[in-house]
PDB file of N, CA and C in Angstrom:
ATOM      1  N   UNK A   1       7.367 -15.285   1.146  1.00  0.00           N
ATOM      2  CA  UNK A   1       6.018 -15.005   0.741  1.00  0.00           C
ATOM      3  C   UNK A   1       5.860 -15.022  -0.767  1.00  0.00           C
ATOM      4  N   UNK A   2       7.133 -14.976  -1.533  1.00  0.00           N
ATOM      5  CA  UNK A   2       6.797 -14.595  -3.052  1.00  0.00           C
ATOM      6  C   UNK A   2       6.569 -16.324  -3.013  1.00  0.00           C
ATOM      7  N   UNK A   3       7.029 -17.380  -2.926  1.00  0.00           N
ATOM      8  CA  UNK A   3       6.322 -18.536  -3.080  1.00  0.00           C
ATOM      9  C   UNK A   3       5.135 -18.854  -2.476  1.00  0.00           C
ATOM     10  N   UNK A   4       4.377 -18.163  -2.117  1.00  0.00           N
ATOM     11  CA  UNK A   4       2.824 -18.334  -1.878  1.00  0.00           C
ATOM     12  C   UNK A   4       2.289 -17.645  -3.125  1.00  0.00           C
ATOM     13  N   UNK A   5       2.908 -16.680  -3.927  1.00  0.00           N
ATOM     14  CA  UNK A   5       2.423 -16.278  -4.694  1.00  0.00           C
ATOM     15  C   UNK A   5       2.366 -16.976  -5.971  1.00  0.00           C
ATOM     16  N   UNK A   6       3.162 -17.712  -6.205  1.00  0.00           N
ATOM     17  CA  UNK A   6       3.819 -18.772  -7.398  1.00  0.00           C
ATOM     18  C   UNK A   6       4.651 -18.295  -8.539  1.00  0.00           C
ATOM     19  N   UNK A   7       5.367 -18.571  -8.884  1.00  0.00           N
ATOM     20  CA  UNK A   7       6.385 -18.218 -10.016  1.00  0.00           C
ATOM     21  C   UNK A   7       5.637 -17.467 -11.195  1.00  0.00           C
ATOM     22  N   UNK A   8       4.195 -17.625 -11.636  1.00  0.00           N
ATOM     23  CA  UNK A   8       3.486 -17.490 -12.690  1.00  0.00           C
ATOM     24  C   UNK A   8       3.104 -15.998 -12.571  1.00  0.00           C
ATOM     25  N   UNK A   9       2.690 -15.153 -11.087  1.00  0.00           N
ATOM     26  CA  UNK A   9       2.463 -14.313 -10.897  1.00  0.00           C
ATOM     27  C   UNK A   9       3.359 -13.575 -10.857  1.00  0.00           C
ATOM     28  N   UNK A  10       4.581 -13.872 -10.270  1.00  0.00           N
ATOM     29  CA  UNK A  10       5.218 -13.550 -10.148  1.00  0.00           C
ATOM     30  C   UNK A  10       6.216 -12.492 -11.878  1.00  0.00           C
ATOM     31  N   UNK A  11       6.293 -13.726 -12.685  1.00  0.00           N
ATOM     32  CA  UNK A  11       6.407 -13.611 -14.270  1.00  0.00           C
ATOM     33  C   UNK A  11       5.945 -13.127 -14.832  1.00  0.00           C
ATOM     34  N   UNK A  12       4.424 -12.689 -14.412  1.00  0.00           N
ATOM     35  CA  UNK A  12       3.259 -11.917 -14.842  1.00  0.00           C
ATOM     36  C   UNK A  12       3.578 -10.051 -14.202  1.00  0.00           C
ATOM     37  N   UNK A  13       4.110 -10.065 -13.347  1.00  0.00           N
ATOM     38  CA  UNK A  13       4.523  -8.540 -12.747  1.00  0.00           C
ATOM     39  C   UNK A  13       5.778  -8.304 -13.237  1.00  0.00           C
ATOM     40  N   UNK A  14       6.886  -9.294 -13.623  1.00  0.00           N
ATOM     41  CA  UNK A  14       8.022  -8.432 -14.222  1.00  0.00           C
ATOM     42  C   UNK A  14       7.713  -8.404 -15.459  1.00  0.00           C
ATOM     43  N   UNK A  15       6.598  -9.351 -16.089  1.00  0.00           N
ATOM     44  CA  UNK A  15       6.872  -9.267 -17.862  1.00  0.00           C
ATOM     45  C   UNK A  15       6.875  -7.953 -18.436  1.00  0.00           C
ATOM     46  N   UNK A  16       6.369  -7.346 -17.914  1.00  0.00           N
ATOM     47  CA  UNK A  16       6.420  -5.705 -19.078  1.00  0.00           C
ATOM     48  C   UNK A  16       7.615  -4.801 -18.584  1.00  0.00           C
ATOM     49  N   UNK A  17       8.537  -5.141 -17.653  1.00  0.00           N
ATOM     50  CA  UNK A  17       9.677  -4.453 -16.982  1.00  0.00           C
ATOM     51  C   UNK A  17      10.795  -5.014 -18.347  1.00  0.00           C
ATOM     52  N   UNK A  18      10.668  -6.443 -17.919  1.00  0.00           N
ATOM     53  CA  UNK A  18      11.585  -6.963 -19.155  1.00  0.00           C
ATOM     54  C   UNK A  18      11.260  -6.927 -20.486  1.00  0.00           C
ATOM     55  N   UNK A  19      10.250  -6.938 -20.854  1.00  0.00           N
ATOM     56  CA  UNK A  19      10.267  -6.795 -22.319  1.00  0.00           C
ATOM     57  C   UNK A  19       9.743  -5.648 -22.920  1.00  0.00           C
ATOM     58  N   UNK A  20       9.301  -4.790 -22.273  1.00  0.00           N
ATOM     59  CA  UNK A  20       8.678  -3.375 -22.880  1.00  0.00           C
ATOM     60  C   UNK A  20      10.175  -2.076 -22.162  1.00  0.00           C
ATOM     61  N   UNK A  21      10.622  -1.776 -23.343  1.00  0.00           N
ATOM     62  CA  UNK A  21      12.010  -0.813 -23.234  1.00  0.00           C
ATOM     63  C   UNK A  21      11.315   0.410 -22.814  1.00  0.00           C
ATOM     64  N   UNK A  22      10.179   0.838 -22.353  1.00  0.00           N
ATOM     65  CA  UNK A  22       9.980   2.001 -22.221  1.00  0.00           C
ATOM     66  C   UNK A  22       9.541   2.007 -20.897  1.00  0.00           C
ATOM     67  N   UNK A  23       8.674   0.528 -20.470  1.00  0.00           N
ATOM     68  CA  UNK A  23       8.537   0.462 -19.189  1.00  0.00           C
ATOM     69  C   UNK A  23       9.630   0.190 -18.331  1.00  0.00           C
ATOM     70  N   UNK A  24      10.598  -0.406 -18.779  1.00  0.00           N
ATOM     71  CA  UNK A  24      11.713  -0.731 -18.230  1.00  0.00           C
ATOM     72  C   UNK A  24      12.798   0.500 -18.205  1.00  0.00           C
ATOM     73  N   UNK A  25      13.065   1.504 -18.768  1.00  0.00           N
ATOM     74  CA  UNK A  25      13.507   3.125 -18.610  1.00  0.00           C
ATOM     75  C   UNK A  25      12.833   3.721 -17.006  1.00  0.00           C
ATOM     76  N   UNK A  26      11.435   3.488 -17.735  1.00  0.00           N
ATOM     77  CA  UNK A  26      10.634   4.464 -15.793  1.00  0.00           C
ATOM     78  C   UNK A  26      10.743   3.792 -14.876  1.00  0.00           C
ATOM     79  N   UNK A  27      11.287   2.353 -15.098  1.00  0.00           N
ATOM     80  CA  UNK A  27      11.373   1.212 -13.645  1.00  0.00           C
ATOM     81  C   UNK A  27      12.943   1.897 -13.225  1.00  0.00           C
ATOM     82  N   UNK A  28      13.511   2.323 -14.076  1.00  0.00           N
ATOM     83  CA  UNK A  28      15.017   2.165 -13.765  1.00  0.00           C
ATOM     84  C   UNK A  28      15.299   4.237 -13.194  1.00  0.00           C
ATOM     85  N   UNK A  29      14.720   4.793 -13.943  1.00  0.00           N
ATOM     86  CA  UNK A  29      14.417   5.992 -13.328  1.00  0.00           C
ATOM     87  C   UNK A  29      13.865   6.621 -11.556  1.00  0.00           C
ATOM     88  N   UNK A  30      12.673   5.643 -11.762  1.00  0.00           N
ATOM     89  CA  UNK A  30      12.040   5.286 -10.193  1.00  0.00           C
ATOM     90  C   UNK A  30      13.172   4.793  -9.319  1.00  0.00           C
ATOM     91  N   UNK A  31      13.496   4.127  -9.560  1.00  0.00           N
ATOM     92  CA  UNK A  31      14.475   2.935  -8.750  1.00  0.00           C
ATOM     93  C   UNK A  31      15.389   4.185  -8.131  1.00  0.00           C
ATOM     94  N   UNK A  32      16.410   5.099  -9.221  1.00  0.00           N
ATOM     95  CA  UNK A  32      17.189   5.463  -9.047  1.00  0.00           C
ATOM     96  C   UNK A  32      16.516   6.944  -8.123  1.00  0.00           C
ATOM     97  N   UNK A  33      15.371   7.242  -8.345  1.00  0.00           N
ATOM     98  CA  UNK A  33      15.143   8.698  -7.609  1.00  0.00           C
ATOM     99  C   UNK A  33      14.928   7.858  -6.016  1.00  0.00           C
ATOM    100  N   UNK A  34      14.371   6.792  -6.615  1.00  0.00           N
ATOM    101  CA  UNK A  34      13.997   6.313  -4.817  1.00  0.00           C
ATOM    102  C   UNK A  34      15.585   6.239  -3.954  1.00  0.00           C
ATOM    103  N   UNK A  35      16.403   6.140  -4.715  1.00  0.00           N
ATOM    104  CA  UNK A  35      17.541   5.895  -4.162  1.00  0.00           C
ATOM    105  C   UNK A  35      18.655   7.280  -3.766  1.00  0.00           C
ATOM    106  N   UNK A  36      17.966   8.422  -4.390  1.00  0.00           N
ATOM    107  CA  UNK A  36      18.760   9.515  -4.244  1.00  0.00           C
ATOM    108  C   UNK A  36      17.884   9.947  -3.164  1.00  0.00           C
ATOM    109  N   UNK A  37      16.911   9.817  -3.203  1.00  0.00           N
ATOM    110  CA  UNK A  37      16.047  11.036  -1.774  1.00  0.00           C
ATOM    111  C   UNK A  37      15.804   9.891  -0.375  1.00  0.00           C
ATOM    112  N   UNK A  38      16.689   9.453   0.122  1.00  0.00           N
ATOM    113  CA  UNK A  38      16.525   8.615   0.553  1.00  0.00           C
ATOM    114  C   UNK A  38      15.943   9.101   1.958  1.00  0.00           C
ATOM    115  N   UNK A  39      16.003  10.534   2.201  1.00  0.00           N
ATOM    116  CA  UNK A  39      15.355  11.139   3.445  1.00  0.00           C
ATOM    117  C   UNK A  39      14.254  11.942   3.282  1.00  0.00           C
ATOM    118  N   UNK A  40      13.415  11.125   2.130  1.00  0.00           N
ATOM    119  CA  UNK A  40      12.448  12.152   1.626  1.00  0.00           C
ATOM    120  C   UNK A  40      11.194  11.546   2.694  1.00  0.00           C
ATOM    121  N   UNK A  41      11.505  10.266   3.142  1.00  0.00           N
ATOM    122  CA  UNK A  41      10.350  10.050   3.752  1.00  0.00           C
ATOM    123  C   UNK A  41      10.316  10.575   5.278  1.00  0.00           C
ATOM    124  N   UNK A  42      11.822  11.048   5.883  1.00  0.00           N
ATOM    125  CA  UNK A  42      11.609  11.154   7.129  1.00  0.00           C
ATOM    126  C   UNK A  42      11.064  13.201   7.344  1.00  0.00           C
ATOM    127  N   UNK A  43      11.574  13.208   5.562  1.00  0.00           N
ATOM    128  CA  UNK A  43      11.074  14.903   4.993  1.00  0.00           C
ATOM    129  C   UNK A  43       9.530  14.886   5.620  1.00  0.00           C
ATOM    130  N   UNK A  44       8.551  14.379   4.663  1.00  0.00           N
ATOM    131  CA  UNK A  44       7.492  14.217   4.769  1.00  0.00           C
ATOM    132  C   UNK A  44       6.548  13.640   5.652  1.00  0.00           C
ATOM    133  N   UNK A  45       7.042  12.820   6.537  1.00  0.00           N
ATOM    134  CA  UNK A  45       6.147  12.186   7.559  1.00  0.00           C
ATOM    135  C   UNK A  45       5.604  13.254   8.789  1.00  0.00           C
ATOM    136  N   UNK A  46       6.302  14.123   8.938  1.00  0.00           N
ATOM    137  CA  UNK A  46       5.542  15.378   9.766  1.00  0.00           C
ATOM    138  C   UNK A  46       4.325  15.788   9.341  1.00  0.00           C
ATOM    139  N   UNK A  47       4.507  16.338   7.983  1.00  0.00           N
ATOM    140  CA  UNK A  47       3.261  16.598   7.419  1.00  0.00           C
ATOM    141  C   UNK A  47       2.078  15.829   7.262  1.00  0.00           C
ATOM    142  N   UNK A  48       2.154  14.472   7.379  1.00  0.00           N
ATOM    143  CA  UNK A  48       1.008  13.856   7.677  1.00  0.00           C
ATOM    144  C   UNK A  48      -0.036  14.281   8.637  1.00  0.00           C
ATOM    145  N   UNK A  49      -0.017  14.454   9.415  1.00  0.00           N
ATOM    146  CA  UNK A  49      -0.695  14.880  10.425  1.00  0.00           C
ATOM    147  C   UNK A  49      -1.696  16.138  10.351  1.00  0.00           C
ATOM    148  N   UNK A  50      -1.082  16.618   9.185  1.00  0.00           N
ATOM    149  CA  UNK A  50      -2.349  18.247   8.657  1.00  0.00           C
ATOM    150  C   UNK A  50      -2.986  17.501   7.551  1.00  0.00           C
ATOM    151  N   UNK A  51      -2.714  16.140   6.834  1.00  0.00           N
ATOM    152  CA  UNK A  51      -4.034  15.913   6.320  1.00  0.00           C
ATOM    153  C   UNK A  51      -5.034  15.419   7.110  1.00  0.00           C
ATOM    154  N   UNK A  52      -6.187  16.379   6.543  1.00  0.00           N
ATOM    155  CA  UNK A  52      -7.596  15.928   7.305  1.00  0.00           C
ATOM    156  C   UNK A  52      -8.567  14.814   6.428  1.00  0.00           C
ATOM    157  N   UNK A  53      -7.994  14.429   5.380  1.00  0.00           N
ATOM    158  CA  UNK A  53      -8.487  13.506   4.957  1.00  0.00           C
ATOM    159  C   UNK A  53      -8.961  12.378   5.548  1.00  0.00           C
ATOM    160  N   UNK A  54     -10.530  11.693   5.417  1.00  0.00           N
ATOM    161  CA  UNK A  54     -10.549  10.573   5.942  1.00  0.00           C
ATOM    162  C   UNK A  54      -9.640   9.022   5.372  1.00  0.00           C
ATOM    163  N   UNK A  55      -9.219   8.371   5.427  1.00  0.00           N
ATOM    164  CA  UNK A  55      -7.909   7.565   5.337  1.00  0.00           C
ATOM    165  C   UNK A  55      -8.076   6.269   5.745  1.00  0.00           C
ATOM    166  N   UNK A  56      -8.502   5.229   5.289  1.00  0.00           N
ATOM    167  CA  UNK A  56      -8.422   4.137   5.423  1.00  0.00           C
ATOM    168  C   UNK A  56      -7.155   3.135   4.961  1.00  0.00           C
ATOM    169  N   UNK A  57      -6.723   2.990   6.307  1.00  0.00           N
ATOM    170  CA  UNK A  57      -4.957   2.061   6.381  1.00  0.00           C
ATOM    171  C   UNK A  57      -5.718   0.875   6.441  1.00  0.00           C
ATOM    172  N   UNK A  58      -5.671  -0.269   5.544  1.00  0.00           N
ATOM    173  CA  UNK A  58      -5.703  -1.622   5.788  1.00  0.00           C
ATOM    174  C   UNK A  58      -4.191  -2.159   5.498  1.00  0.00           C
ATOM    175  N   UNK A  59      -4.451  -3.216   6.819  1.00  0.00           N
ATOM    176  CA  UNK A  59      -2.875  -3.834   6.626  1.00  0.00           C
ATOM    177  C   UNK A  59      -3.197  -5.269   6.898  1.00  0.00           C
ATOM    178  N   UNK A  60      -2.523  -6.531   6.605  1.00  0.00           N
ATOM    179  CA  UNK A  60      -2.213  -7.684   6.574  1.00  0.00           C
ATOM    180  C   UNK A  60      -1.888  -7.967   7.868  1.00  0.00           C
ATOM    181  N   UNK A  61      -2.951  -8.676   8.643  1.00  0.00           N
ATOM    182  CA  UNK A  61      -2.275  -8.670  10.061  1.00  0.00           C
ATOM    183  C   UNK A  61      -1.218 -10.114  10.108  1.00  0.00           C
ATOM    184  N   UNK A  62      -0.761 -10.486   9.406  1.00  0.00           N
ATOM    185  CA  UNK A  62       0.263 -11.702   9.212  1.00  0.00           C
ATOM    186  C   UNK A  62       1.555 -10.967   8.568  1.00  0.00           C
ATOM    187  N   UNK A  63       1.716  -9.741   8.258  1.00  0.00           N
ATOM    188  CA  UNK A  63       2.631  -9.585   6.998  1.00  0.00           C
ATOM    189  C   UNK A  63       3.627  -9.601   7.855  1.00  0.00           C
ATOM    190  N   UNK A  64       4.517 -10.110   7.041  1.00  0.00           N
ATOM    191  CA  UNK A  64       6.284 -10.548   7.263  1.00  0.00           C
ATOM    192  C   UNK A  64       6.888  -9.777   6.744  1.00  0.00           C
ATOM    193  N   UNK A  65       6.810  -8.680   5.544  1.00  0.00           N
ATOM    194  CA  UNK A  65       7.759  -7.407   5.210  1.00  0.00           C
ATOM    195  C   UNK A  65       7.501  -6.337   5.663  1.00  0.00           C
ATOM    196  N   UNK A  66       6.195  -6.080   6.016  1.00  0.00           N
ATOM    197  CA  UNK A  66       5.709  -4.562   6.740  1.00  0.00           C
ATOM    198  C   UNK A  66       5.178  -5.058   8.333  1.00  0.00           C
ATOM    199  N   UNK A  67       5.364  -4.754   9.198  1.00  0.00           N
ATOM    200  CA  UNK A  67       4.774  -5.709  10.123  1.00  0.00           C
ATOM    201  C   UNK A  67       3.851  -4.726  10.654  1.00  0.00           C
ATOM    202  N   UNK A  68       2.647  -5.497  11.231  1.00  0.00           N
ATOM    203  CA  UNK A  68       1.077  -4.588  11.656  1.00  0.00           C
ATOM    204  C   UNK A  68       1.564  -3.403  12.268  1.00  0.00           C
ATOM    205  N   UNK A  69       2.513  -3.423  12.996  1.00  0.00           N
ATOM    206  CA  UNK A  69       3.077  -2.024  13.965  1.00  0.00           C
ATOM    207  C   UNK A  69       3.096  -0.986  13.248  1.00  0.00           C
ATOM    208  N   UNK A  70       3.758  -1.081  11.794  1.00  0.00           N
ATOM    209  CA  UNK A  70       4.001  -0.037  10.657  1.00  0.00           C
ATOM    210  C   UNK A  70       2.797   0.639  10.364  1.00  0.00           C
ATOM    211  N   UNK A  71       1.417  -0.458  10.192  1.00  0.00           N
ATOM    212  CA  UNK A  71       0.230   0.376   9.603  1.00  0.00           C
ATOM    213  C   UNK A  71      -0.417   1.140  11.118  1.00  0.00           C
ATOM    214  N   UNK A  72      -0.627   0.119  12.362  1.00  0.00           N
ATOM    215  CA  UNK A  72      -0.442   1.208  13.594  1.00  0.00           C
ATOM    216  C   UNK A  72      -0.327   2.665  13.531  1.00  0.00           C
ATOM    217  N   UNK A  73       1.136   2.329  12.807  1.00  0.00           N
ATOM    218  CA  UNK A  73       1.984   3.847  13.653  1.00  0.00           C
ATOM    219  C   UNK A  73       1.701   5.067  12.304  1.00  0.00           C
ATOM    220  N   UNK A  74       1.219   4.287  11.183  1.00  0.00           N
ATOM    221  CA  UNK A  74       1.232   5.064  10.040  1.00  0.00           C
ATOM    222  C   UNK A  74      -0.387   5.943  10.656  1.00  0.00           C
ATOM    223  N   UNK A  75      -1.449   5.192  11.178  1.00  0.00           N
ATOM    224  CA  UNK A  75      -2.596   5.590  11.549  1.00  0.00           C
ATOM    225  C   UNK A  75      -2.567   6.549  12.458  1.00  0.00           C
ATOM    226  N   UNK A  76      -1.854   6.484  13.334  1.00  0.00           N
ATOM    227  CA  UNK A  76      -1.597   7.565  14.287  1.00  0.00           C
ATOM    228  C   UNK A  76      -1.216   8.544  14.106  1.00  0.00           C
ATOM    229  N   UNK A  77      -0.016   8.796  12.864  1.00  0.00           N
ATOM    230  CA  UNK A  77       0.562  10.130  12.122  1.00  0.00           C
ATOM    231  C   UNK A  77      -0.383  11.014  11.162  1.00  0.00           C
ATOM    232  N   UNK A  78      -1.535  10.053  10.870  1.00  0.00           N
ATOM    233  CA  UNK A  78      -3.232  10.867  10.262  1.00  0.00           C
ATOM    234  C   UNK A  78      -3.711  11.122  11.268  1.00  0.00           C
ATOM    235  N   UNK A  79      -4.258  12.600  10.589  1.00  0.00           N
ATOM    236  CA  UNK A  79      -5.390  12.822  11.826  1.00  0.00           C
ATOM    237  C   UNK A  79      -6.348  12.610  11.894  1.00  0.00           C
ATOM    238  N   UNK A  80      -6.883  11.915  10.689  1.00  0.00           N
ATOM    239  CA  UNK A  80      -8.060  11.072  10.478  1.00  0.00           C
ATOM    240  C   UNK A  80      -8.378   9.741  10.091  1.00  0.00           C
ATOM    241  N   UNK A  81      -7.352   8.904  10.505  1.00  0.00           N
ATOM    242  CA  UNK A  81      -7.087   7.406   9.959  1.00  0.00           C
ATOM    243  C   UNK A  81      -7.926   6.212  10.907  1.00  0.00           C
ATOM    244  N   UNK A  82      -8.878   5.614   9.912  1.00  0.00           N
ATOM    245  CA  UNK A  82      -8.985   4.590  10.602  1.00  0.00           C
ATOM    246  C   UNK A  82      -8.303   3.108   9.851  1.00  0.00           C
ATOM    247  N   UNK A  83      -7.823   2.233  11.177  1.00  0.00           N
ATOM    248  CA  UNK A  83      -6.741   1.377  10.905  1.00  0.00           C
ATOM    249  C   UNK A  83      -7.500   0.049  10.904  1.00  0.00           C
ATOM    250  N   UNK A  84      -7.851  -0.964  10.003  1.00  0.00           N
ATOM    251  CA  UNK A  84      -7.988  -2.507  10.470  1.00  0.00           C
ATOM    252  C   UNK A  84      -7.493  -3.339   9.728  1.00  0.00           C
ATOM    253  N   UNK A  85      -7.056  -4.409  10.142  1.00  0.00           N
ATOM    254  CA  UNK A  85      -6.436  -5.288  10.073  1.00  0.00           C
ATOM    255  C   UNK A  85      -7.017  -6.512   9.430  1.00  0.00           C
ATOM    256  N   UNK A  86      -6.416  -6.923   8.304  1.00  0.00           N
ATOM    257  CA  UNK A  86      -7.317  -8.474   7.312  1.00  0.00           C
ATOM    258  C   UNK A  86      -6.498  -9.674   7.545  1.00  0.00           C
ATOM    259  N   UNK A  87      -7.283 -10.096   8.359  1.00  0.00           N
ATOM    260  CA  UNK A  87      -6.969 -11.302   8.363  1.00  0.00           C
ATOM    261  C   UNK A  87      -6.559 -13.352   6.826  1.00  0.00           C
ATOM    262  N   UNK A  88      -5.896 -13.616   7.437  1.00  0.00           N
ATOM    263  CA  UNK A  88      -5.551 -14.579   6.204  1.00  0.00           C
ATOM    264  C   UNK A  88      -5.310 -14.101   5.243  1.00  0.00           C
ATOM    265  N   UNK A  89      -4.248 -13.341   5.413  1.00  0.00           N
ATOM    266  CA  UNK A  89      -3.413 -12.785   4.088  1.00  0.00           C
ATOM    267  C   UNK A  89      -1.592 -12.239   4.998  1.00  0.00           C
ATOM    268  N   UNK A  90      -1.339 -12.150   4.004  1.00  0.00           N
ATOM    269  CA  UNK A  90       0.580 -11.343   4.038  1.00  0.00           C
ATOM    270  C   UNK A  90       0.609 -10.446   3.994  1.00  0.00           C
ATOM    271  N   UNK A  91       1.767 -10.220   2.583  1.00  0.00           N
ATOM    272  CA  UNK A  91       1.601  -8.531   2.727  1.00  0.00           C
ATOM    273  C   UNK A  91       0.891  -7.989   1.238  1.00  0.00           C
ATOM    274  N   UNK A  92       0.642  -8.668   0.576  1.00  0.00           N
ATOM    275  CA  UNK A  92      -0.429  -8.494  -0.551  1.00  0.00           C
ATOM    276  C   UNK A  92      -2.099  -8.573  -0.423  1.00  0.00           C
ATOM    277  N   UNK A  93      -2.819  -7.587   0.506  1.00  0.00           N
ATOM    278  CA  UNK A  93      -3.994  -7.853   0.784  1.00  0.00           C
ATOM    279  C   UNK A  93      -5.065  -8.063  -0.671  1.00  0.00           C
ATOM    280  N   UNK A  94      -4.169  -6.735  -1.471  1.00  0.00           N
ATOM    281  CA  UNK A  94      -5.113  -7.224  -2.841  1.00  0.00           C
ATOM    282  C   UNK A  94      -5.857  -8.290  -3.453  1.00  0.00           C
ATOM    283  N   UNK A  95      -4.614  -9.113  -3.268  1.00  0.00           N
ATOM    284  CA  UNK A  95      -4.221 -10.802  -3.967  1.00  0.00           C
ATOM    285  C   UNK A  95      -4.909 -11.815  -3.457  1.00  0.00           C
ATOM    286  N   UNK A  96      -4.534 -11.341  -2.024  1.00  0.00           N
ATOM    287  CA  UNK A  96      -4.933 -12.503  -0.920  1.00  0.00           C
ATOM    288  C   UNK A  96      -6.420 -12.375  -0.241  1.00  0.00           C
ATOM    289  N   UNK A  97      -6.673 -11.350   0.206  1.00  0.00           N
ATOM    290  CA  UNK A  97      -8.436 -11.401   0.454  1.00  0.00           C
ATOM    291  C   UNK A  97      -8.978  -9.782  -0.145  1.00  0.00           C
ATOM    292  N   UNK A  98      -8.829  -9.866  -2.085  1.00  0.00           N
ATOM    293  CA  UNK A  98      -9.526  -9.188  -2.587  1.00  0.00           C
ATOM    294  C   UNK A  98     -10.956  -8.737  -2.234  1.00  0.00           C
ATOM    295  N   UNK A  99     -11.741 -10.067  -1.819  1.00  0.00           N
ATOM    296  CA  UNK A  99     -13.120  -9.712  -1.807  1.00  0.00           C
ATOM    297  C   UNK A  99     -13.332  -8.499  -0.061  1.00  0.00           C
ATOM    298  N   UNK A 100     -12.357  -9.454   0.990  1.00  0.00           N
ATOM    299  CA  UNK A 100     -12.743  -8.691   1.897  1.00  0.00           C
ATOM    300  C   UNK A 100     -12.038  -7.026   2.074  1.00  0.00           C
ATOM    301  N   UNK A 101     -11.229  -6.936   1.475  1.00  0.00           N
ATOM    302  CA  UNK A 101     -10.417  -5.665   1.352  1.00  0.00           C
ATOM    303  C   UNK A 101     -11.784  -4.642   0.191  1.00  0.00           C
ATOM    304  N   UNK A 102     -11.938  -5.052  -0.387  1.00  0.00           N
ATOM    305  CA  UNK A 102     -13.424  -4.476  -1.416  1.00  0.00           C
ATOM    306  C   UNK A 102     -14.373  -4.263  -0.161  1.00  0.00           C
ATOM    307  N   UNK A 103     -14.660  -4.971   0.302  1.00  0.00           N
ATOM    308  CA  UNK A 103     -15.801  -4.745   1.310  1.00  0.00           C
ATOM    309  C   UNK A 103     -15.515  -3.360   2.143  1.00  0.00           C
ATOM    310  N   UNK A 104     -14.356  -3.508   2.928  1.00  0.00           N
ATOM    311  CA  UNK A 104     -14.241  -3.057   3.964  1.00  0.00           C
ATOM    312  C   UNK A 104     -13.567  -1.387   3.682  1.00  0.00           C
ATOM    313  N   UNK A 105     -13.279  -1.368   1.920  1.00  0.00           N
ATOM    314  CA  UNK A 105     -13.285   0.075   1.478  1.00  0.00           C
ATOM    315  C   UNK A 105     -14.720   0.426   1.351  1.00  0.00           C
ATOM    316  N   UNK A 106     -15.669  -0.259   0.860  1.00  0.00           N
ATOM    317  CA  UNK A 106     -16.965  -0.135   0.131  1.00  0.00           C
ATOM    318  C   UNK A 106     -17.535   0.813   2.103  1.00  0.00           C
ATOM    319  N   UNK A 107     -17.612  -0.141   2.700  1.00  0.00           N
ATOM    320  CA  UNK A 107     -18.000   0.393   4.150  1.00  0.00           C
ATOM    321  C   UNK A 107     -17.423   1.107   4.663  1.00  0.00           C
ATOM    322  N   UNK A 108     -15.958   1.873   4.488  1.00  0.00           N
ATOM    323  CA  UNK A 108     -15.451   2.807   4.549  1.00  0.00           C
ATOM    324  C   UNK A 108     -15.757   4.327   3.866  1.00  0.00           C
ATOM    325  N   UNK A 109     -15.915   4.087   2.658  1.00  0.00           N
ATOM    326  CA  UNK A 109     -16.456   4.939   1.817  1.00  0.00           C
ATOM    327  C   UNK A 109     -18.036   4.990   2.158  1.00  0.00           C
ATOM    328  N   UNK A 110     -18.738   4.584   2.416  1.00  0.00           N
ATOM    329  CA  UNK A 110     -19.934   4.388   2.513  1.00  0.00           C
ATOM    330  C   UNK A 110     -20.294   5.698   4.626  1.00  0.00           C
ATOM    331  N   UNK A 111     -19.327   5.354   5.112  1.00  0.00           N
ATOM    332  CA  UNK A 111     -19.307   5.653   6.250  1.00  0.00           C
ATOM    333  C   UNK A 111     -18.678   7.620   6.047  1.00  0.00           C
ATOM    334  N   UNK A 112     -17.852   7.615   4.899  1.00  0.00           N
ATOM    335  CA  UNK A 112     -17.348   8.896   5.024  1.00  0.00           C
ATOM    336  C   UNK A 112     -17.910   9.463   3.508  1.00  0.00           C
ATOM    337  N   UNK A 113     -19.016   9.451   3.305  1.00  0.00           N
ATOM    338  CA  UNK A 113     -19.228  10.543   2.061  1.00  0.00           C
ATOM    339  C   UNK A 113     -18.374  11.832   1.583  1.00  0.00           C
ATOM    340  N   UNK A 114     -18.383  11.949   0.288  1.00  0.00           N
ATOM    341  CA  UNK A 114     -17.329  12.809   0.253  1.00  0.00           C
ATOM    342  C   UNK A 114     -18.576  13.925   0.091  1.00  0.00           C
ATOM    343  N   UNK A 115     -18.058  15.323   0.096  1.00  0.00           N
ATOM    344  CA  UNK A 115     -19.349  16.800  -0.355  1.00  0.00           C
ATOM    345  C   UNK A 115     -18.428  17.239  -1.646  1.00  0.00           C
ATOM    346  N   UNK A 116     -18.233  16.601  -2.367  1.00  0.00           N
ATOM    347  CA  UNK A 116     -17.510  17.314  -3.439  1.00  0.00           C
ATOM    348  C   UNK A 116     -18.795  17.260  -4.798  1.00  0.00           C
ATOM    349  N   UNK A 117     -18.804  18.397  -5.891  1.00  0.00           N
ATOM    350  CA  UNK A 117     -19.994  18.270  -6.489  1.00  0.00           C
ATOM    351  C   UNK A 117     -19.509  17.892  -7.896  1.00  0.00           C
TER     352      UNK A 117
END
């Protein structure tokens, strides 16, 4: 999939890893905490279920690194998740159907007002 993306974009997301020494410290920091708590996610996935937040999971119904089952099962562990699926895209919905992923938060948000003042 990273060659659907093209080499240019690609060059464009590591450039500040490689050449900025300070961004490249918190890349290497991250990296390494992600690698010490490595049961932090099976820590936390219980607790999903007491947020009452409304929660919009969009997932890539083509994606080849996360596959649709993942955003499924992630929807089911909210207790308030609604789940759909964008078509003609991978696993970069951003990239790949920006406009309809905009939409379908815009009508999400639009559907769950928040009461905060």
């Amino acid at each position: 999939w990273l060659t659907k993306l093209g080499d240019r974009t690609v060059r464009q997301w590591l450039r500040p890893m490689l050449t900025d020494r300070a961004i490249r410290h918190d890349t290497i920091r991250l990296l390494r905490a992600a690698n010490k708590e490595r049961g932090i996610l099976d820590e936390i996935t219980p607790r999903l279920a007491t947020l009452e937040t409304p929660t919009l999971i969009a997932w890539a119904r083509n994606d080849k690194v996360m596959s649709p089952e993942h955003g499924h099962r992630l929807a089911k562990l909210l207790a308030n998740a609604e789940h759909i699926e964008i078509d003609n895209t991978r696993s970069l919905v951003p990239l790949d159907q920006p406009v309809e992923l905009a939409s379908a938060i815009r009508s999400f948000l639009k559907s769950h007002p928040t009461t905060t003042a």
